[in-house]
Protein backbone atom coordinates (compact mmCIF):
# COMPACT_ATOMS: atom_id res chain seq x y z
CA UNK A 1 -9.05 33.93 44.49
CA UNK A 2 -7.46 30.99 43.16
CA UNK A 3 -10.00 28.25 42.10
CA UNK A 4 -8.90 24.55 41.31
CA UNK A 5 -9.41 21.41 42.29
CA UNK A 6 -7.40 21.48 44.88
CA UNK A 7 -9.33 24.24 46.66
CA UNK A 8 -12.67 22.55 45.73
CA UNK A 9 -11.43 19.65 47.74
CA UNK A 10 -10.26 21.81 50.82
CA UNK A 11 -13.48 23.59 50.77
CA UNK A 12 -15.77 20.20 50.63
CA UNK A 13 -13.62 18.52 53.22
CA UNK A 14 -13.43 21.33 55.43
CA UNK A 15 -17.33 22.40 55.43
CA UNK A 16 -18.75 19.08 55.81
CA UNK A 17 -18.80 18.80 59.71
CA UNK A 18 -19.68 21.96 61.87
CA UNK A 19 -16.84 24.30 63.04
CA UNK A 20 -18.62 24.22 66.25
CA UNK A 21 -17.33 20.60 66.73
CA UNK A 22 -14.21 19.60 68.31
CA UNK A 23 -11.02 19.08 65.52
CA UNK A 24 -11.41 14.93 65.80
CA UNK A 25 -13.99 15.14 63.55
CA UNK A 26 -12.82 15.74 60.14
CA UNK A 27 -13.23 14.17 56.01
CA UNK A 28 -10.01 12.79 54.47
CA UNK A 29 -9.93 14.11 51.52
CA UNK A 30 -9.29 10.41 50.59
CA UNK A 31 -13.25 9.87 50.92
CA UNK A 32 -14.09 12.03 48.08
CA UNK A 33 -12.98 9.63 45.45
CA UNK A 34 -15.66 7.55 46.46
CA UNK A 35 -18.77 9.43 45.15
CA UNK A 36 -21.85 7.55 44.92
CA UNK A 37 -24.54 7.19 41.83
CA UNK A 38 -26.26 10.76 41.21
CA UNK A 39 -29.41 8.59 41.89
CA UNK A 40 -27.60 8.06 45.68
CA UNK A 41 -29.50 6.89 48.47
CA UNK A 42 -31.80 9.57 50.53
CA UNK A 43 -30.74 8.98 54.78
CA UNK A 44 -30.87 11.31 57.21
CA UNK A 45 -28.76 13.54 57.87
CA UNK A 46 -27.26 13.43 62.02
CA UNK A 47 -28.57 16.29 64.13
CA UNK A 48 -27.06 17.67 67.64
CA UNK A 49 -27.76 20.79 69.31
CA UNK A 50 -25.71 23.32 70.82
CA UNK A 51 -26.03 27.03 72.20
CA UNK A 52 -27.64 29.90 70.46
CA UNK A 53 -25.96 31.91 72.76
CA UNK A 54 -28.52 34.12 73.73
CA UNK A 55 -29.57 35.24 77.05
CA UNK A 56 -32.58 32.93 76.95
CA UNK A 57 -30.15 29.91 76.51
CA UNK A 58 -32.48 28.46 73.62
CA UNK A 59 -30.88 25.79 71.04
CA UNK A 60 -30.51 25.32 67.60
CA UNK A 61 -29.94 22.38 65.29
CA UNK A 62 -26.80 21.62 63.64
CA UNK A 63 -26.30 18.79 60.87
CA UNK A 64 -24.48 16.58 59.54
CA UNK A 65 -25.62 15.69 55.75
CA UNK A 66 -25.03 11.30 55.02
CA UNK A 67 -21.49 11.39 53.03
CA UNK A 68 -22.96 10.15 49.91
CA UNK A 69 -25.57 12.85 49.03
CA UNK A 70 -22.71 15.14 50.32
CA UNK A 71 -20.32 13.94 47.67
CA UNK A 72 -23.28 13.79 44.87
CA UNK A 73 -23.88 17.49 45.52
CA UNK A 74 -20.15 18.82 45.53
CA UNK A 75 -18.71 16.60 42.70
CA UNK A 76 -22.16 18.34 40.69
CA UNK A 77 -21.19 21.96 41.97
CA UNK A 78 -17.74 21.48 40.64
CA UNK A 79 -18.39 19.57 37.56
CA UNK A 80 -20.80 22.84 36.77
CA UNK A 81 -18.71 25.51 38.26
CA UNK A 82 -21.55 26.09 40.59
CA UNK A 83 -18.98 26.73 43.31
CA UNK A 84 -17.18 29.95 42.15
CA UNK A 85 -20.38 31.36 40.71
CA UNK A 86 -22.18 31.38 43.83
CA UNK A 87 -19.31 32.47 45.56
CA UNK A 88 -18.62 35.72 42.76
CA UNK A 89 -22.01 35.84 43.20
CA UNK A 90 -21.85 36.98 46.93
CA UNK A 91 -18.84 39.44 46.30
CA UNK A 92 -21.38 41.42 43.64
CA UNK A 93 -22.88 43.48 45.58
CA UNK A 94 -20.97 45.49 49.09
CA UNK A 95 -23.95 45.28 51.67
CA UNK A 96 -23.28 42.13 53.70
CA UNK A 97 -20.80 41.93 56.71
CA UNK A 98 -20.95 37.98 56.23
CA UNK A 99 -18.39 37.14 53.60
CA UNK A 100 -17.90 33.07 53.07
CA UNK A 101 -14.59 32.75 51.31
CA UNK A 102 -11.34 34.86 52.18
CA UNK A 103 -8.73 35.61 49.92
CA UNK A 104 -6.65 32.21 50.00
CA UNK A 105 -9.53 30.54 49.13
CA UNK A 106 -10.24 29.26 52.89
CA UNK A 107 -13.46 28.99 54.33
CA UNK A 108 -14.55 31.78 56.67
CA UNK A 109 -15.23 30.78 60.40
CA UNK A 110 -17.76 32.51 62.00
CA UNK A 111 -15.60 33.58 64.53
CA UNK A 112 -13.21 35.38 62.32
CA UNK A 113 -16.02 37.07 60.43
CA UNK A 114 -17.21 40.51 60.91
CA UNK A 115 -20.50 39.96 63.36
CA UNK A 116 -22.99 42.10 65.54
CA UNK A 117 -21.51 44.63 67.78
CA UNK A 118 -22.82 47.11 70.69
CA UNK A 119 -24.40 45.26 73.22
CA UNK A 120 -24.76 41.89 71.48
CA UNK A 121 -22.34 39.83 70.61
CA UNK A 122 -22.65 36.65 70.03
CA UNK A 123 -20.83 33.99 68.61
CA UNK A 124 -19.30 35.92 65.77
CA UNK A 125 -17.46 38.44 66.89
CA UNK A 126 -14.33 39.41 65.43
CA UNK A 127 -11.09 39.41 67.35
CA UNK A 128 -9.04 41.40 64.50
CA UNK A 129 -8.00 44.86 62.99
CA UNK A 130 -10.83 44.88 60.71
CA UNK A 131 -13.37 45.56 63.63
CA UNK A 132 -12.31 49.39 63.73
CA UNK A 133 -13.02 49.73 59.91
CA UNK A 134 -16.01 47.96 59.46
CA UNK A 135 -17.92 50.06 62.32
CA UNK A 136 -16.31 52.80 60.28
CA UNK A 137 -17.85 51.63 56.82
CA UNK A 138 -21.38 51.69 59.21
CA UNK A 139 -21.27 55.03 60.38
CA UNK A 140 -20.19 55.97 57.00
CA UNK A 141 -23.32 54.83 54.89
CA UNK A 142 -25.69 55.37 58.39
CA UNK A 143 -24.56 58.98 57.12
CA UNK A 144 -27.61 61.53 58.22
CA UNK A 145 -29.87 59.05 58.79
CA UNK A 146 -32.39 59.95 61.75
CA UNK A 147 -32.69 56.00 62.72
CA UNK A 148 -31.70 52.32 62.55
CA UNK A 149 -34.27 49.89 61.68
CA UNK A 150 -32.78 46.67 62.97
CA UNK A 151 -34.51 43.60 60.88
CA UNK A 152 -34.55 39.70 61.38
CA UNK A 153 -35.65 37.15 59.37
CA UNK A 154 -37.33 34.72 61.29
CA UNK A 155 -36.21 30.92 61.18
CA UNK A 156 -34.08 31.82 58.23
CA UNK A 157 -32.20 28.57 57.24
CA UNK A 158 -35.75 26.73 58.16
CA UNK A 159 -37.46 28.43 55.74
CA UNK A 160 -35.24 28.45 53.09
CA UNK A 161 -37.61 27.13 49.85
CA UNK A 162 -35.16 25.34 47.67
CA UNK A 163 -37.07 25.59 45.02
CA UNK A 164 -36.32 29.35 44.55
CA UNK A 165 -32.18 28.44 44.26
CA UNK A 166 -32.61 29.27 40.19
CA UNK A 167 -33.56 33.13 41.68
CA UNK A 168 -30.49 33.41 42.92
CA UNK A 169 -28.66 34.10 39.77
CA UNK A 170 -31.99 34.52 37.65
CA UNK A 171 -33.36 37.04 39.83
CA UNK A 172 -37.23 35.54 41.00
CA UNK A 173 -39.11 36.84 38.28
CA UNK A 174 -37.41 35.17 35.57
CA UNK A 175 -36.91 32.04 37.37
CA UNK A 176 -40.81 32.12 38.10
CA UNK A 177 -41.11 32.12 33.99
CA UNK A 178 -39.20 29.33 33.85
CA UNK A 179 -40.46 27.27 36.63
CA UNK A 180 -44.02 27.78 34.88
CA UNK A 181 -42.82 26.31 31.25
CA UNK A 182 -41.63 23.08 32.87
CA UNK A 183 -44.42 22.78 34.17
CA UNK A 184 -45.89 22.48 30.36
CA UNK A 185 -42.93 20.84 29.11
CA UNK A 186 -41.42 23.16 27.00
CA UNK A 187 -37.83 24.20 26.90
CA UNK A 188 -35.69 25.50 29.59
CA UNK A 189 -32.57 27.97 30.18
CA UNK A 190 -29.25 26.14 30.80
CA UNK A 191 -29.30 28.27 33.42
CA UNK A 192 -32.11 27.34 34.61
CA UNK A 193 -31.54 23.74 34.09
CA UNK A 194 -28.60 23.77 36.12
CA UNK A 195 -29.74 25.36 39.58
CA UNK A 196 -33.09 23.17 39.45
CA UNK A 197 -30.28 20.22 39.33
CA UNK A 198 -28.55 21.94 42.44
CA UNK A 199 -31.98 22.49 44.08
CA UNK A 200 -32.53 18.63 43.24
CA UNK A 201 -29.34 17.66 44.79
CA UNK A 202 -29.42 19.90 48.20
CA UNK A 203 -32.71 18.48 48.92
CA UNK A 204 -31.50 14.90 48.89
CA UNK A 205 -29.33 16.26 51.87
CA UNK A 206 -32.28 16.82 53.41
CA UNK A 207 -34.90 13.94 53.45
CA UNK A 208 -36.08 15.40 50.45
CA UNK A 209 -37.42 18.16 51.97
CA UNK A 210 -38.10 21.17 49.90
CA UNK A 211 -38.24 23.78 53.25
CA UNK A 212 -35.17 24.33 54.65
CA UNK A 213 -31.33 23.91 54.34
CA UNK A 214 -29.30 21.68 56.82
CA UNK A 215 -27.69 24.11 59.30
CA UNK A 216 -24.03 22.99 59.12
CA UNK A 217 -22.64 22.00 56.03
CA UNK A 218 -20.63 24.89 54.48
CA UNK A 219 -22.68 24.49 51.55
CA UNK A 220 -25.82 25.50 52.96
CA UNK A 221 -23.96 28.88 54.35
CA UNK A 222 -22.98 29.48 50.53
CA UNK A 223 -26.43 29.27 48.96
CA UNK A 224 -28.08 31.62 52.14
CA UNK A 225 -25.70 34.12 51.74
CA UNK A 226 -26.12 33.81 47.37
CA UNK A 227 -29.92 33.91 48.27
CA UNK A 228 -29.38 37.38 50.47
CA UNK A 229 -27.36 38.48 47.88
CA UNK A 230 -30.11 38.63 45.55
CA UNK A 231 -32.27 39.61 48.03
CA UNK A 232 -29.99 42.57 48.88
CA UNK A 233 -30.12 43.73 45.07
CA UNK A 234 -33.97 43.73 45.44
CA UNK A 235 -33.70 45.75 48.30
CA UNK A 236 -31.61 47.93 46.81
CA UNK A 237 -33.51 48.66 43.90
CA UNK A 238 -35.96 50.42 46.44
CA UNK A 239 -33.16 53.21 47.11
CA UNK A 240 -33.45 51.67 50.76
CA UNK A 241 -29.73 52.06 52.38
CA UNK A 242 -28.69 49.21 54.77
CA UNK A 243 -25.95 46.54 55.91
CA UNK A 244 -26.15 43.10 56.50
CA UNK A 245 -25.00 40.32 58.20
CA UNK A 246 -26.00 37.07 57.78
CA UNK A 247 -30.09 37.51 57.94
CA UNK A 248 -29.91 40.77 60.58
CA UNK A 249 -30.38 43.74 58.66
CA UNK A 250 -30.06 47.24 59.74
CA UNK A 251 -31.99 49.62 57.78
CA UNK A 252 -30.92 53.79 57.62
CA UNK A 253 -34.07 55.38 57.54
CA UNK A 254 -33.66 59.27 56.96
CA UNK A 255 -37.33 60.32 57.04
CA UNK A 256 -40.24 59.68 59.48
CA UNK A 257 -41.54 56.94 57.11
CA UNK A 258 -40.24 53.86 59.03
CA UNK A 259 -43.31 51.45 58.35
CA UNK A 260 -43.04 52.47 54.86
CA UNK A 261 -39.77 51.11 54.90
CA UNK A 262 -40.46 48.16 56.29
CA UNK A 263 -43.50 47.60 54.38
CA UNK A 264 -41.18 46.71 51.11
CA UNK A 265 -38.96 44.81 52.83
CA UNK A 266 -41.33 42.60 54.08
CA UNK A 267 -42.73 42.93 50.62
CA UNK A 268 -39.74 41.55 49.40
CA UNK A 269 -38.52 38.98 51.40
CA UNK A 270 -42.47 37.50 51.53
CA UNK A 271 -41.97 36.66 47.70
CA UNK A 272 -39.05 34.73 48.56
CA UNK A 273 -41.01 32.59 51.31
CA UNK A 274 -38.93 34.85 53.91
CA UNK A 275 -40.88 36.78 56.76
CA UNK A 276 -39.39 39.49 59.24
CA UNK A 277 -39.36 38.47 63.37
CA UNK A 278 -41.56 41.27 65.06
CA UNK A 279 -40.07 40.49 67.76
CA UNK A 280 -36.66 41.32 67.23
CA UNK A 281 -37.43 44.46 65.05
CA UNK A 282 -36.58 47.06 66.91
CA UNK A 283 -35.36 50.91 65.88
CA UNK A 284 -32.05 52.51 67.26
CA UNK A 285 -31.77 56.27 67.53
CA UNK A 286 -29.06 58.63 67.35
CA UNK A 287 -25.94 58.23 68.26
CA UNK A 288 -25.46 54.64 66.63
CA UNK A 289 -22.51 52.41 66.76
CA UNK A 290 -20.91 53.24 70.30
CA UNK A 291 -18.04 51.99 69.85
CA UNK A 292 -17.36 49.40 72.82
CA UNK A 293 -14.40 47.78 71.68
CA UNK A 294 -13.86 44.49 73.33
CA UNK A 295 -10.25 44.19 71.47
CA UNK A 296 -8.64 47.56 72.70
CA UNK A 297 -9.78 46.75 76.25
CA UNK A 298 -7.94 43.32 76.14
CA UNK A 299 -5.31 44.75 74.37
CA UNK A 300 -4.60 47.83 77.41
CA UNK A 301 -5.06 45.20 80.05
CA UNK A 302 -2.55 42.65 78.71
CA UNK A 303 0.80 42.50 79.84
CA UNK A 304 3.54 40.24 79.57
CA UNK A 305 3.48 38.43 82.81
CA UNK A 306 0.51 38.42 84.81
CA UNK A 307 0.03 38.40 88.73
CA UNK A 308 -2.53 37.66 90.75
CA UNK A 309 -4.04 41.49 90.78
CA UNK A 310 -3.39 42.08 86.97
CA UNK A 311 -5.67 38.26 86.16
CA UNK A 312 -8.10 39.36 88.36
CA UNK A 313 -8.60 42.86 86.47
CA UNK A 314 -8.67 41.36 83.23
CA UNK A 315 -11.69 39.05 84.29
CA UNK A 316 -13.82 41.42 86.48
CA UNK A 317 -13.21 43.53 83.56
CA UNK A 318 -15.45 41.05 81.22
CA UNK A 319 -17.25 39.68 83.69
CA UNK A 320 -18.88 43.17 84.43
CA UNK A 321 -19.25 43.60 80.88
CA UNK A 322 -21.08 40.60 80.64
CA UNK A 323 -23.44 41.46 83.95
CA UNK A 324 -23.98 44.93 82.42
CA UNK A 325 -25.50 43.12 79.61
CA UNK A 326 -22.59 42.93 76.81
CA UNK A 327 -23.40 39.09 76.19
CA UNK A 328 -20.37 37.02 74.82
CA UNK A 329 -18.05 39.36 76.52
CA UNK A 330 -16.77 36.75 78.43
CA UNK A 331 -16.52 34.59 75.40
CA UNK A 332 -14.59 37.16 73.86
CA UNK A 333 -12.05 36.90 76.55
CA UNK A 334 -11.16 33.36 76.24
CA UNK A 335 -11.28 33.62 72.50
CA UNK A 336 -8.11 36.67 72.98
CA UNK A 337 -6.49 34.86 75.42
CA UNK A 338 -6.32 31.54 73.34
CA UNK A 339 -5.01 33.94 70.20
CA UNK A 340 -2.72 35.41 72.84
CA UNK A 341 -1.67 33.23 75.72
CA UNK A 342 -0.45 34.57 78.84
CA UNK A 343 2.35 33.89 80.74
CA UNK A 344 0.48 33.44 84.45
CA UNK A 345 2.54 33.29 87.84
CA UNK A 346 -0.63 31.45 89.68
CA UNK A 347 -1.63 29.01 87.09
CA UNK A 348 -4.48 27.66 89.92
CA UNK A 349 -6.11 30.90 89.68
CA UNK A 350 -6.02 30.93 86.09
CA UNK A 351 -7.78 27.40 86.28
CA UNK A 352 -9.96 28.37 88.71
CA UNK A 353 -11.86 30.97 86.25
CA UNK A 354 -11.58 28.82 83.50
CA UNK A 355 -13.26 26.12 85.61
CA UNK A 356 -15.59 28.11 86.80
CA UNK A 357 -16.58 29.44 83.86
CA UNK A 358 -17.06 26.33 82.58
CA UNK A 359 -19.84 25.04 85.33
CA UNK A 360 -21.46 29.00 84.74
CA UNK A 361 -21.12 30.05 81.26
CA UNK A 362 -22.36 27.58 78.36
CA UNK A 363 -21.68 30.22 75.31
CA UNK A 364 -18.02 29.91 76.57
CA UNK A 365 -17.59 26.22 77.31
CA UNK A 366 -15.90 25.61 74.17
CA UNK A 367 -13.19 28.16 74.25
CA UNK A 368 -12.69 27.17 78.31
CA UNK A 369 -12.35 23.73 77.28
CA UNK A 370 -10.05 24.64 74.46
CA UNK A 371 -7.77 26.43 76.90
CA UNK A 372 -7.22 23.70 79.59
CA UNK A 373 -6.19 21.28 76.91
CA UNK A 374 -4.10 23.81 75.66
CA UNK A 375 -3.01 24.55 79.23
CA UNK A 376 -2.78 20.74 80.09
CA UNK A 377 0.20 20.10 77.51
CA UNK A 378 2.15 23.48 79.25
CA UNK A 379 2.60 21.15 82.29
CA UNK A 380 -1.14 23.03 83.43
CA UNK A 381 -2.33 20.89 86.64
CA UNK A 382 -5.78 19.69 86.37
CA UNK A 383 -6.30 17.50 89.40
CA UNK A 384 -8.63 14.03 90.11
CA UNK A 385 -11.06 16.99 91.97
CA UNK A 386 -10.94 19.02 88.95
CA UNK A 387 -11.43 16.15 86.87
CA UNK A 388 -14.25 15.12 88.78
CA UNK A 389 -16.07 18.53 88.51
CA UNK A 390 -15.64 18.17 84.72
CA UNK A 391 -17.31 14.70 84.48
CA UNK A 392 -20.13 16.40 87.17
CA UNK A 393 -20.27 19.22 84.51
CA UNK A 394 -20.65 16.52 81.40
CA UNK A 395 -23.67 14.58 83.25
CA UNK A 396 -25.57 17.56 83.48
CA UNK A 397 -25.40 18.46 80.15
CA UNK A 398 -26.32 15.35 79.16
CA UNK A 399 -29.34 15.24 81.46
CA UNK A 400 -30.37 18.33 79.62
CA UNK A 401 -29.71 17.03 75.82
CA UNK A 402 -27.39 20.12 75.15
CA UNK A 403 -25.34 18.07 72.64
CA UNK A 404 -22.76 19.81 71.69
CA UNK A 405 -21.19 20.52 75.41
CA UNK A 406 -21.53 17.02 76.09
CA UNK A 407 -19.08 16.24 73.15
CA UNK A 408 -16.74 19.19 73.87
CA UNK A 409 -16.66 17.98 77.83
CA UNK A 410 -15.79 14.51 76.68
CA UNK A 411 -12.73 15.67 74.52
CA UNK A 412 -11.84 17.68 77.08
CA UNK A 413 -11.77 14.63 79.76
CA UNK A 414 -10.22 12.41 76.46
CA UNK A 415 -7.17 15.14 75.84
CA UNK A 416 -6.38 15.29 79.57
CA UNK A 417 -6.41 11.87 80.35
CA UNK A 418 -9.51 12.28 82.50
CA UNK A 419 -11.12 9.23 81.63
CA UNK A 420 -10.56 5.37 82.10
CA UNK A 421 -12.26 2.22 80.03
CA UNK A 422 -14.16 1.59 83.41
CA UNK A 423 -15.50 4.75 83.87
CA UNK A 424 -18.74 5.12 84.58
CA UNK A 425 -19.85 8.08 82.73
CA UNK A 426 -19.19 5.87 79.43
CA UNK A 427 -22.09 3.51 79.99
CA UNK A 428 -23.80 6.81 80.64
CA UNK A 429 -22.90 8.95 77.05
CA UNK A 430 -23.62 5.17 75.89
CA UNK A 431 -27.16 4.64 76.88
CA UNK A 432 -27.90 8.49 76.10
CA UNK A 433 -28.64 9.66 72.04
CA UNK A 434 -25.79 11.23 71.58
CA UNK A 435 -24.26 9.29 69.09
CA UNK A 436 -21.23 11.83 68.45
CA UNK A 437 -19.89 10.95 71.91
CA UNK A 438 -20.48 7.53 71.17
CA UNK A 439 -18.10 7.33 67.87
CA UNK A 440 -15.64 9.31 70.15
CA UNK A 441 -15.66 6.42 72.53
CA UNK A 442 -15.54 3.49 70.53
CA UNK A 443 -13.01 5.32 68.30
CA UNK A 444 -10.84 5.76 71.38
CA UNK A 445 -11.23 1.76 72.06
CA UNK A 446 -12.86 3.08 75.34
CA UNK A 447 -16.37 0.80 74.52
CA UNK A 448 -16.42 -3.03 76.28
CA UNK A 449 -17.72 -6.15 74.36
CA UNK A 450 -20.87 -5.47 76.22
CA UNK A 451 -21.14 -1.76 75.38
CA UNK A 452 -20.82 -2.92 72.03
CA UNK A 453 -23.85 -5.07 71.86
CA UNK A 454 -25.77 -2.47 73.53
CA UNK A 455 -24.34 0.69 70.57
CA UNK A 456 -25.13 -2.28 68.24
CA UNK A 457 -28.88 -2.81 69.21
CA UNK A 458 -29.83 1.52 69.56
CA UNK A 459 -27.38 2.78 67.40
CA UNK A 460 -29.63 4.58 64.58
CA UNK A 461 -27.16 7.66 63.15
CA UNK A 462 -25.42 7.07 59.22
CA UNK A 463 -22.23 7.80 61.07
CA UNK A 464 -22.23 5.76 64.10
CA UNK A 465 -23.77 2.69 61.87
CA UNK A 466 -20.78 3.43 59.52
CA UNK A 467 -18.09 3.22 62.35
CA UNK A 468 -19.45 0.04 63.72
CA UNK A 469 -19.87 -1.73 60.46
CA UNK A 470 -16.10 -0.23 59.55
CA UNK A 471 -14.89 -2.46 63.22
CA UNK A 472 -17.06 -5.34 62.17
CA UNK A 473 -19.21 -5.00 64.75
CA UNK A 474 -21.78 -4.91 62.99
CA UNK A 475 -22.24 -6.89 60.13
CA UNK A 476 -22.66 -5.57 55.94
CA UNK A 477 -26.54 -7.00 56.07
CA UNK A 478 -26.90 -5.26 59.32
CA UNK A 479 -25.23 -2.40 57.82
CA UNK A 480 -27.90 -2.37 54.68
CA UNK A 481 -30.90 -2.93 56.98
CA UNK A 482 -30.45 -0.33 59.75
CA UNK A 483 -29.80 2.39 57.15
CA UNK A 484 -32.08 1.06 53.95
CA UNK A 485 -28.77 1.48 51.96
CA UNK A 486 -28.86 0.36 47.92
CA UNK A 487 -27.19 3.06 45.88
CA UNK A 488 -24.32 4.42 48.55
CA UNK A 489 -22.74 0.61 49.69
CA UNK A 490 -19.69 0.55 47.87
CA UNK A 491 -19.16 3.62 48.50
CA UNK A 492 -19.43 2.87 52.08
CA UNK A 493 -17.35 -0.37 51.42
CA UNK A 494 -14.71 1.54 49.88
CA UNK A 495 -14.34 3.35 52.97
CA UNK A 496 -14.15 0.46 54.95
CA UNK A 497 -11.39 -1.34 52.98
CA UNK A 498 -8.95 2.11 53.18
CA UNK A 499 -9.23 2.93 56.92
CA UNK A 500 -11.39 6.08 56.63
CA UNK A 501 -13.14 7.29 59.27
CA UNK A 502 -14.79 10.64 60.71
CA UNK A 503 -13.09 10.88 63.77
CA UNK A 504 -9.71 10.29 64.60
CA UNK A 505 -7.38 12.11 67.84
CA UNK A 506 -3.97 13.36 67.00
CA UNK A 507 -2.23 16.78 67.30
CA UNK A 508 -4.52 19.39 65.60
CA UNK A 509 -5.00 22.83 64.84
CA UNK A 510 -8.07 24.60 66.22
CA UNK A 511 -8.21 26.70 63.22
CA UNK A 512 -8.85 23.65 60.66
CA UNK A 513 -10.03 19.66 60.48
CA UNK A 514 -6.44 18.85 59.77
């Protein structure tokens, strides 16, 4: 893979907000000539929620790190090479499913990386030829084994002790050595030297904290899967055979010692502050790897035209997948038929599913929202009643803090015109927390003097501050106060005086920021 600046600057401007967001968030590359002291200010980073997309409908926090710290960390990792290493670091050994980087140098979405398969599917799974050979590579190295021991680390990025980033290339025992003589002063590996710096650096991401990396930043996906990486190698210095992805392992036992097994594992992992989730350790018996594949069943029900009868087969298809227990099967759907649109005689019907699926199904709001504004520019109706089951949609989401839909429903009512300075679900997004929607708003020019005052007096986020102080409405000194900013304001100042800011709307492509 070709490494230059160039591609250092793609990758820091295209994994600094979540994919999960919608594509009007984005950092011109134009804001990383900014870079603040290495001694830059420590603020906190934003944090939203959205879907883990599991049957229990439970959340997870997503952030985004303050732009400063961000900076100080990537211009380090590329002044040091720290980049490439870490990723050659996570090509070194063949185990993981969960690769970071493709071959043009682009950042892996998690949507277009090999993920879980059977009955679960989650939010990762793949919609391309490589499905068929990866469950191949599985059953090939689950060769004669009389079990799968499926493994979890529990709260994985939360647990995370920075501290131990020298053990990824060190290996722990070596890095332990080290950490030990600076402790008495004396003299340290380059090596060594260097990854305490990045340890240093991540943390200031992060309050300072030394548990934990921010789930979000592309970064922190890099170091897990470096950390894994070396994990893996420990794990395969047992002459235990497994794959990975991400933190699920599955483990080929081929005798009746299964708690043996698990025994160093857990062994293993413990040293590196990492424990295994009972709960989701289960076993698998023969046959493994049923092959249910979602993309051959799309691909025999697709035609070129569709009717009424043929649309209807295609969803009860997924939707009795997904009833049957084959969660994200519905997801799966929408994420084909936005790689593959369809050419639909009854375009109502077609909304009415997407609709509905929107009030019913929260792992697949996104794609069903990325659809109708799709749809919407094809001359797609979506009518004041449709509109005003979207906005019903939006206030219950907001009523339940689930973050993330909130923002997607809100770009959804922004791309199809749904939504008027008057409206009244702005003073709602405005007195909620959800700051995202808020910069979306004002950004927009949708936010009254009045709503201004009121964003001015709550307003608490590094971004939203940022995009108020960038309008002048608030002031520098209020600017400085509400953030306790020393170190990062010309950086922030710089910003100001070029136009940059997070979130802008404009033709984009769902497959990058810009």
């Amino acid at each position: 893979m070709p490494f230059n600046r160039e591609s250092y600057k793609q990758i820091a401007t295209q994994g600094f907000f979540s994919e999960y967001l919608p594509p009007c968030f984005f950092l011109d590359k134009k804001g990383l000539n900014y870079v603040p002291p290495e001694n830059c200010d420590i603020i906190q980073p934003y944090c939203f929620t959205m879907s883990k997309y599991d049957q229990a409908d439970s959340r997870r926090n997503i952030y985004i790190p303050e732009l400063g710290s961000y900076l100080v960390l990537h211009e380090y990792m590329w002044n040091n090479n720290l980049l490439k290493e870490l990723i050659d670091f996570t090509k070194s050994e063949d185990y993981s499913f969960s690769p970071v980087i493709n071959q043009q140098g682009q950042i892996y979405r998690f949507e277009q990386s090999y993920g879980q398969t059977e009955e679960v599917l989650e939010e990762s799974f793949e919609i391309c030829s490589d499905y068929i050979e990866n469950i191949s590579k599985k059953i090939i190295k689950a060769t004669g084994a009389k079990l799968i021991l499926k493994l979890d680390i529990s709260n994985f990025y939360g647990a995370i002790y920075t501290h131990l980033i020298p053990a990824i290339i060190m290996g722990y025992e070596l890095a332990d050595s080290e950490y030990h003589q600076s402790q008495k002063g004396e003299n340290l590996s380059p090596t060594y030297e260097k990854y305490s710096k990045l340890d240093k650096l991540v943390r200031r991401m992060n309050s300072n904290q030394t548990n934990g990396l921010l789930a979000g930043p592309f970064v922190s996906r890099l170091i897990s899967e470096a950390l894994l990486t070396r994990i893996d190698k420990e794990i395969k210095s047992e002459n235990i055979r497994f794959v990975r992805y991400v933190d699920d392992y599955e483990i080929f036992v081929f005798d009746d010692n299964t708690e043996t097994t698990k025994s160093k594992i857990d062994l293993i992992l413990r040293k590196y502050n990492l424990t295994i989730n009972n709960e989701k350790t289960r076993e698998e018996k023969f046959p493994y790897y049923i092959n249910k594949n979602l993309n051959k069943l799309f691909t025999d029900l697709h035609i070129d035209e569709f009717d009424n009868e043929h649309l209807m087969d295609m969803f009860n298809s997924f939707f009795t997948l997904e009833n049957k227990g084959t969660k994200g099967a519905i997801r799966f759907l929408l994420k084909s038929l936005e790689k593959n649109p369809i050419d639909i005689s009854d375009s109502e019907l077609y909304k009415a599913y997407l609709l509905t699926i929107l009030q019913n199904n929260k792992r697949s709001l996104i794609k069903a929202c990325q659809i109708l504004i799709e749809k919407k520019s094809e001359n797609f109706c979506i009518n004041d009643k449709d509109i005003t089951l979207i906005k019903k949609i939006l206030l219950r989401s907001l009523q339940q803090i689930n973050d993330l839909e909130v923002i997607w429903l809100l770009y959804l009512l922004i791309e199809i015109e749904g939504i008027e300075r008057d409206d009244d679900i702005i003073i709602r997004i405005c007195s909620s927390k959800n700051e995202l929607a808020q910069v979306m708003l004002l950004r927009k020019g949708f936010i009254s003097q009045d709503l201004k005052q009121t964003m001015k007096s709550s307003s608490t986020s590094w971004i939203l501050n940022y995009e108020l102080f960038s309008e002048n409405i608030i002031t520098e000194d209020e600017f400085k106060e509400k953030l306790t900013i020393h170190q990062n304001l010309n950086m922030y100042n710089k910003l100001k005086q070029n136009g940059i800011h997070f979130c802008e709307f404009y033709q984009t492509n769902w497959n990058g920021r810009r």
